[in-house]
Protein backbone atom coordinates (compact mmCIF):
# COMPACT_ATOMS: atom_id res chain seq x y z
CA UNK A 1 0.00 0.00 0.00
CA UNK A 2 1.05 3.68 -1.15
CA UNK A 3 2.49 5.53 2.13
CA UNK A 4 1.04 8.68 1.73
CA UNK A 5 2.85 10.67 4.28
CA UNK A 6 5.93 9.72 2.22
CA UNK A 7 3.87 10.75 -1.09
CA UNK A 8 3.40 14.15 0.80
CA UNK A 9 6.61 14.93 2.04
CA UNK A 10 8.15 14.31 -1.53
CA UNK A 11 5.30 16.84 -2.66
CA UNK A 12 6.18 19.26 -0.52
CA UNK A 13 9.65 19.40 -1.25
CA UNK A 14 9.28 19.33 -5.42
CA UNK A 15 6.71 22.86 -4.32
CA UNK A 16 9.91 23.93 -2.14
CA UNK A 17 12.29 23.65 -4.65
CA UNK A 18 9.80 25.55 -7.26
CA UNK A 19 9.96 28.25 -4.48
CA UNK A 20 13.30 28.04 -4.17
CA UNK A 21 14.34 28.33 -8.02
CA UNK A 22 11.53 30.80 -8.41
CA UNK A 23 12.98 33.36 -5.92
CA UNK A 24 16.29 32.79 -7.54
CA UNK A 25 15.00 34.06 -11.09
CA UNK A 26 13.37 36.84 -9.68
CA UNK A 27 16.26 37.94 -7.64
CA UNK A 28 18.63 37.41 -10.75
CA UNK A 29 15.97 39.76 -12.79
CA UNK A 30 15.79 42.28 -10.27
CA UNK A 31 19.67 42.21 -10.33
CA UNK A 32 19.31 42.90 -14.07
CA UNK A 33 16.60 45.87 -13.43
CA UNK A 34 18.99 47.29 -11.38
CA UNK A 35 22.21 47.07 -13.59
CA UNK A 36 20.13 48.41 -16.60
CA UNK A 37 18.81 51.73 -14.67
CA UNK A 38 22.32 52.22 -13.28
CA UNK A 39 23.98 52.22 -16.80
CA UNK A 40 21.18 55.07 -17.84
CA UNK A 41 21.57 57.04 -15.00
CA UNK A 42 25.16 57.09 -14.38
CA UNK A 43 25.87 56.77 -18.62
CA UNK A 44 28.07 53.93 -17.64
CA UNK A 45 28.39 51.74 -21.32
CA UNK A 46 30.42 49.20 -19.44
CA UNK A 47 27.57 48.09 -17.21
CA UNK A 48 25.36 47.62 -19.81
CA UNK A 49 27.52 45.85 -22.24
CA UNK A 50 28.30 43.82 -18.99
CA UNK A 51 24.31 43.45 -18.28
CA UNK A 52 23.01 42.10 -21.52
CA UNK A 53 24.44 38.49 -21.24
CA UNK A 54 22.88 37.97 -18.17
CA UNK A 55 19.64 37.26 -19.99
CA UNK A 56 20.83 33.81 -21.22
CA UNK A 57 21.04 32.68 -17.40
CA UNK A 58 17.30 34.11 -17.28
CA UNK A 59 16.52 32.32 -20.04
CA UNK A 60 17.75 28.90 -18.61
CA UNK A 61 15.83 29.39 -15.11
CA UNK A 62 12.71 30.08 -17.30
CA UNK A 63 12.96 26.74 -18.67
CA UNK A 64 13.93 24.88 -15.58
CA UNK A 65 11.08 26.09 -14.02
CA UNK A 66 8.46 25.73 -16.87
CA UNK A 67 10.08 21.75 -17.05
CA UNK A 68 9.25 21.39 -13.22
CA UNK A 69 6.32 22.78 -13.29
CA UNK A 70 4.82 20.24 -16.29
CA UNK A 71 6.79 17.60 -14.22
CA UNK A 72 4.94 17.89 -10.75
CA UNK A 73 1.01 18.27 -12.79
CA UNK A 74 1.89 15.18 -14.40
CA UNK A 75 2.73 13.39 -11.37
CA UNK A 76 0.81 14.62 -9.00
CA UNK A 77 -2.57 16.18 -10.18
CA UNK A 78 -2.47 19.13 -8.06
CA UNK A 79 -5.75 21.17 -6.97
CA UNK A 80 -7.54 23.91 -5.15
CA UNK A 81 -4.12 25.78 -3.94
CA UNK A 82 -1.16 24.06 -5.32
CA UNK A 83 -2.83 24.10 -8.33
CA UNK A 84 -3.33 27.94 -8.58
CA UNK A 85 0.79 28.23 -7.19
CA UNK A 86 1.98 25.92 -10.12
CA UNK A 87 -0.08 27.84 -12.75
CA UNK A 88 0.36 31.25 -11.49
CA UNK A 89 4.49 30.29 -11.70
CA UNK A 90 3.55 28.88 -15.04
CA UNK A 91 3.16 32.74 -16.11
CA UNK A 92 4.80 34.69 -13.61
CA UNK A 93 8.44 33.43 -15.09
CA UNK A 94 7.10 34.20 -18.31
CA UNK A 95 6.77 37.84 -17.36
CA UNK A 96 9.89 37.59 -15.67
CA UNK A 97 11.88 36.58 -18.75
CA UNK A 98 10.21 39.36 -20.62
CA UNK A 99 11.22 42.13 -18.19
CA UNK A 100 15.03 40.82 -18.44
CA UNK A 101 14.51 41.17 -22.00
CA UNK A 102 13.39 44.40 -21.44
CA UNK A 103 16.62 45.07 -19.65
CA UNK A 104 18.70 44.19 -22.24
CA UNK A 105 16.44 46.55 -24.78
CA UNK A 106 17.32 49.37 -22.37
CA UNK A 107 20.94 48.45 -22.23
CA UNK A 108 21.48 48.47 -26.20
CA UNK A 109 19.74 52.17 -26.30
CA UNK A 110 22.28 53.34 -23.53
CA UNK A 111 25.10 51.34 -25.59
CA UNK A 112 23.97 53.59 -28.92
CA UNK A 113 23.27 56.75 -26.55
CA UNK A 114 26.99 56.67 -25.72
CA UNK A 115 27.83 58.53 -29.03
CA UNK A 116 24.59 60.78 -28.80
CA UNK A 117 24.13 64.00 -26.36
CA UNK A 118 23.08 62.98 -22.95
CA UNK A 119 19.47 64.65 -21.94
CA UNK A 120 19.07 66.98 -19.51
CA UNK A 121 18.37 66.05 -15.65
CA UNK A 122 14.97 66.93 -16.45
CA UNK A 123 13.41 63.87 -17.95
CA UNK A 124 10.97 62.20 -16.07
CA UNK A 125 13.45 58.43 -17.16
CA UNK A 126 15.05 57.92 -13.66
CA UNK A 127 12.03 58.63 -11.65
CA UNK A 128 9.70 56.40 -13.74
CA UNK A 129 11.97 53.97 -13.54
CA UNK A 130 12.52 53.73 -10.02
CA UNK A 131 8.93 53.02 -10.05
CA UNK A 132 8.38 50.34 -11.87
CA UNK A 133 11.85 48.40 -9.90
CA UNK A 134 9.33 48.87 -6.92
CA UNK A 135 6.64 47.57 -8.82
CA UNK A 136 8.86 44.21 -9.63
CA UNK A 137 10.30 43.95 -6.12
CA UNK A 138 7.01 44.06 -4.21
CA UNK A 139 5.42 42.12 -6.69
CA UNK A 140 7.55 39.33 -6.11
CA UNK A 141 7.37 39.80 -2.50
CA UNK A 142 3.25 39.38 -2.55
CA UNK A 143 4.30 36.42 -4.54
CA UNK A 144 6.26 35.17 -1.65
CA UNK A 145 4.46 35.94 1.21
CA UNK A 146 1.23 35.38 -0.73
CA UNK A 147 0.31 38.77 0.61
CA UNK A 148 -3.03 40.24 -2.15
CA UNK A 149 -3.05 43.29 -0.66
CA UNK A 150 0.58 44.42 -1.37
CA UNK A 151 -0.20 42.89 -4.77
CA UNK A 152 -3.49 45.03 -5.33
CA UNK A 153 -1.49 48.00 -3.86
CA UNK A 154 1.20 47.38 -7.07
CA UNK A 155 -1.57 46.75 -9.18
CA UNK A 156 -2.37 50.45 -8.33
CA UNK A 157 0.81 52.26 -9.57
CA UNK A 158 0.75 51.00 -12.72
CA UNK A 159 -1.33 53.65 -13.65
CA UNK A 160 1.68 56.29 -12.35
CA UNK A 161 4.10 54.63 -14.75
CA UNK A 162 1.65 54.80 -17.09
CA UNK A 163 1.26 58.86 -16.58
CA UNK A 164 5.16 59.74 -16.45
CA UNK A 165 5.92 57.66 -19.80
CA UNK A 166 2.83 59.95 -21.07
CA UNK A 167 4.54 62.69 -19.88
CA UNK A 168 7.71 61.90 -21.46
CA UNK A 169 6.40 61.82 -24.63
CA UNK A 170 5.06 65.17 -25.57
CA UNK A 171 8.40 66.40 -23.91
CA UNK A 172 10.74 64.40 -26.37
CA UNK A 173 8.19 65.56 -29.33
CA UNK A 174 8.83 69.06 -28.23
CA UNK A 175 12.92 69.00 -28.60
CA UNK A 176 12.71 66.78 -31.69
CA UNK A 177 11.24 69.96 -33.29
CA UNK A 178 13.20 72.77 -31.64
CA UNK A 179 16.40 70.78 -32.79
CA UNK A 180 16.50 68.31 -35.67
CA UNK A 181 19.76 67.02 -34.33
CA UNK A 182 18.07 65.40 -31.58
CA UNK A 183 15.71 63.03 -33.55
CA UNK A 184 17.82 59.95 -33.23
CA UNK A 185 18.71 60.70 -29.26
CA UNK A 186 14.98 61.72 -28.67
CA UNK A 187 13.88 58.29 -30.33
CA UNK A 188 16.17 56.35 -28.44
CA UNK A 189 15.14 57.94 -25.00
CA UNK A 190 11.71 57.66 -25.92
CA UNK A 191 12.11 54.00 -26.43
CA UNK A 192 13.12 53.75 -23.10
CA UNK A 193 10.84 55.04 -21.48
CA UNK A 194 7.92 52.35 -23.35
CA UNK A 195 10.40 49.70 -22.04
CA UNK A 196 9.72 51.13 -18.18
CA UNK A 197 6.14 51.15 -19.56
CA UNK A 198 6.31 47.44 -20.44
CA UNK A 199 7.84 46.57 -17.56
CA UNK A 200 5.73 48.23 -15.08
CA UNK A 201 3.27 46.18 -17.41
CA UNK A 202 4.63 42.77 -16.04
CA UNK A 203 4.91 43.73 -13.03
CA UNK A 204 1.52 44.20 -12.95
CA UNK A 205 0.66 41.28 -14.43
CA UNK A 206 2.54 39.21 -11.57
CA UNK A 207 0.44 40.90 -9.06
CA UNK A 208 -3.10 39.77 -10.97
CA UNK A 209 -1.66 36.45 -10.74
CA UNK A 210 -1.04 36.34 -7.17
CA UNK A 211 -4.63 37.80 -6.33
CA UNK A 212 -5.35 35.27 -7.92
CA UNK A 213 -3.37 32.50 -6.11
CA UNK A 214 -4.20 33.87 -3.07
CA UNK A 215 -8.15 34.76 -3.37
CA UNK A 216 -8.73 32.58 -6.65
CA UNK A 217 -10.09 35.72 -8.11
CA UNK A 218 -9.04 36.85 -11.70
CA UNK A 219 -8.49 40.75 -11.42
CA UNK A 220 -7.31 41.04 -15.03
CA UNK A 221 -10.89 42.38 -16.50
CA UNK A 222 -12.54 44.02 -13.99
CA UNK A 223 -16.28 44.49 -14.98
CA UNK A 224 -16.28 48.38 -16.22
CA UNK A 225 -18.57 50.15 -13.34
């Protein structure tokens, strides 16, 4: 006869380890993040020539996980719960491996802004940005401590990231035309600020999910009032 205690203990540890290599690739993106917005801010082209290969090890732990994930539904038929934590990690990595990407895009446009006039201290870039790196990091930590309310709370500032990259736009429009010479460094800068954008975005969309692992309530659509 199946020992059961011994069926749980081995599920228990498989959900550990998903934890455990979970919190890994989120603390290896948020590394990332913070490499990327350090090589804007302190126009450092070393760091983010240094930053870009780092998304191959993201893009490893993505499939690790993904391959453990498929592993422990097949064998043990999950529900109620564990079955919302294996299919909210299911996507949360997913948006994890985008917002390294995103890193990287922000990395090359500091790379080609090395030959272009830096922008003023004025642009809204740096504050945005430290933003949306809150947005990831508390995201993740709802994740962890299956906390809703800190997850609603980042759900919430997505709408500020959303207002500064508005912001940023008209502003960029406005020197393109003053000064054709600033087209090319004006597209560039404007293309980072939609990568903030995007990854406020995902960090948003890890917070739906773990509303939804903790309350097993989809946020995403909310009913318009």
């Amino acid at each position: 006869m199946l020992d059961r205690r011994h069926t749980d203990r081995e599920f228990e540890s498989e959900l550990e380890t998903l934890r455990e290599r979970v919190l890994l690739m989120g603390a290896r993106v948020e590394e990332m993040l913070t490499l990327a917005f350090r090589s804007f801010t302190e126009r450092d082209l070393r760091i983010a020539e240094n930053t870009i290969p780092l998304d191959r090890q993201i893009d490893q732990l993505e499939i690790g996980i993904d391959e453990l994930c498929l592993q422990i539904l097949a064998r043990r038929q999950p529900v109620a719960s564990d079955l919302r934590f294996i299919t909210t990690t299911l996507k949360l990595v997913t948006d994890l491996e985008r917002i390294a990407d995103l890193c990287v895009n922000v990395c090359e446009r500091v790379v080609e802004l090395s030959s272009e006039p830096w922008p003023a201290d004025d642009t809204p870039i740096p504050v945005v940005a430290a933003i949306a790196q809150g947005m990831v990091h508390d995201a993740l930590d709802s994740f962890v401590d299956y906390n809703a309310v800190q997850a609603r709370d980042v759900i919430e500032r997505d709408g500020v990231v959303d207002a500064y990259y508005a912001q940023l736009f008209p502003q960029l429009l406005s020197q393109m035309m003053s000064d054709p010479k600033l087209v090319t460094r004006s597209t560039r800068l404007l293309s980072v600020g939609k990568y903030i954008e995007r990854i406020g975005d995902h960090a948003t969309n890890i917070a739906e999910m773990v509303v939804f692992m903790v309350n097993g309530q989809d946020v995403r659509h909310p009913d318009p009032a």
